[in-house]
Protein backbone atom coordinates (compact mmCIF):
# COMPACT_ATOMS: atom_id res chain seq x y z
CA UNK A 1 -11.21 8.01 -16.62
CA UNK A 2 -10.52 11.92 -17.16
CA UNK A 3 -11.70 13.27 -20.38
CA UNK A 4 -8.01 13.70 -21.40
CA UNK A 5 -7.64 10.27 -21.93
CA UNK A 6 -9.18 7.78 -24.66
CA UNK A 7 -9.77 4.07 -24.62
CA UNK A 8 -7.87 1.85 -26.74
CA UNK A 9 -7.66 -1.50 -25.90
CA UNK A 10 -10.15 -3.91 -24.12
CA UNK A 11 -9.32 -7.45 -23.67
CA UNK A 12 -7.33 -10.96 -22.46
CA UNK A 13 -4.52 -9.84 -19.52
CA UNK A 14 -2.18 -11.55 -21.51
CA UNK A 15 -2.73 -9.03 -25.17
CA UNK A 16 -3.06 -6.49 -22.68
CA UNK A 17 0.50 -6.31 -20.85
CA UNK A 18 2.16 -7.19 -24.71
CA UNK A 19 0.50 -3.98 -25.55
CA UNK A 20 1.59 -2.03 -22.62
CA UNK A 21 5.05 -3.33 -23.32
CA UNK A 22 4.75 -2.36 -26.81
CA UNK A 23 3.56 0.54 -25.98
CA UNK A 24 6.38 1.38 -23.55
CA UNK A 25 9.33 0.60 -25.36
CA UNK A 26 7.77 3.19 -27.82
CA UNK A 27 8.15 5.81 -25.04
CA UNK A 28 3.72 5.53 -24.48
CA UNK A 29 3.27 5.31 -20.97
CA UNK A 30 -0.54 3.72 -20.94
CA UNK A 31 -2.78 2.88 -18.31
CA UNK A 32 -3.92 -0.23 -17.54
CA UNK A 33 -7.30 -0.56 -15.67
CA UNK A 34 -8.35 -4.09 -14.41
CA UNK A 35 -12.37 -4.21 -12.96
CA UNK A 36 -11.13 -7.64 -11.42
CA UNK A 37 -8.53 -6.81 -9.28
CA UNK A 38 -10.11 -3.24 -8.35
CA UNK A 39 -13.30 -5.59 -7.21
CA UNK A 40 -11.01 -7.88 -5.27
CA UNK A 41 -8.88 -4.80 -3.55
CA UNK A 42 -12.83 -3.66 -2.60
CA UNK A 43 -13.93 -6.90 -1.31
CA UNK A 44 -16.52 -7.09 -3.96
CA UNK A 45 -16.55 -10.10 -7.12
CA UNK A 46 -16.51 -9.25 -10.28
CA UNK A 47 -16.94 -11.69 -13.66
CA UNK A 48 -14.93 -10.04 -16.00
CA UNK A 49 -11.86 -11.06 -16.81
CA UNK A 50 -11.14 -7.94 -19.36
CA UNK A 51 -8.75 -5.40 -18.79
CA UNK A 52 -8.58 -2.33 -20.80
CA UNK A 53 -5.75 -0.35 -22.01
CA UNK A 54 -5.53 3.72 -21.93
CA UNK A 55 -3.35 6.16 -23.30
CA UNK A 56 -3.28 10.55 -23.29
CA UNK A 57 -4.84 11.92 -26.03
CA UNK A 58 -1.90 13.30 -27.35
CA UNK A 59 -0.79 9.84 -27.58
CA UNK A 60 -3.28 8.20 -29.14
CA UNK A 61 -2.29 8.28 -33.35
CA UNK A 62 1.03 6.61 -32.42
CA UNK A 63 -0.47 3.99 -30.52
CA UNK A 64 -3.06 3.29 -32.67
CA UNK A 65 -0.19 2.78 -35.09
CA UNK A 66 1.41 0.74 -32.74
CA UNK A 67 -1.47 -1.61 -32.01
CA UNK A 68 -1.70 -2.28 -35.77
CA UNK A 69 1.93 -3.14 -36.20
CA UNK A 70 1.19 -5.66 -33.39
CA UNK A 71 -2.04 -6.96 -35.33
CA UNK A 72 -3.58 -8.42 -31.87
């Protein structure tokens, strides 16, 4: 990922698009990066079934804040 942006969120598909959501609604747009499906799309296997949830810089205090309220 670019410098600009930070991780905040690794885990289960399922915690992952409630975050997104979360994070949406909230006016966050994050990024959601999943190794499995990029390894599929490249004809390669992966074992991972973690995704992992990014958001700007600028963005990151309020959804922090946000992930908290959610207590995942």
């Amino acid at each position: 990922m670019p410098h600009n942006f930070v991780l905040i969120y690794r885990g289960s598909p399922i915690n992952v698009m409630c975050l997104s959501d979360a994070l949406s609604t909230k006016g966050i747009v994050p990024i959601v990066k999943d190794p499995q499906e990029s390894a599929r799309l490249a004809g390669f296997a992966s074992m991972t079934q973690q995704q992992t949830l990014w958001v700007h810089k600028s963005e990151e205090q309020q959804a922090l804040q946000s992930l908290k309220s959610l207590a995942l």
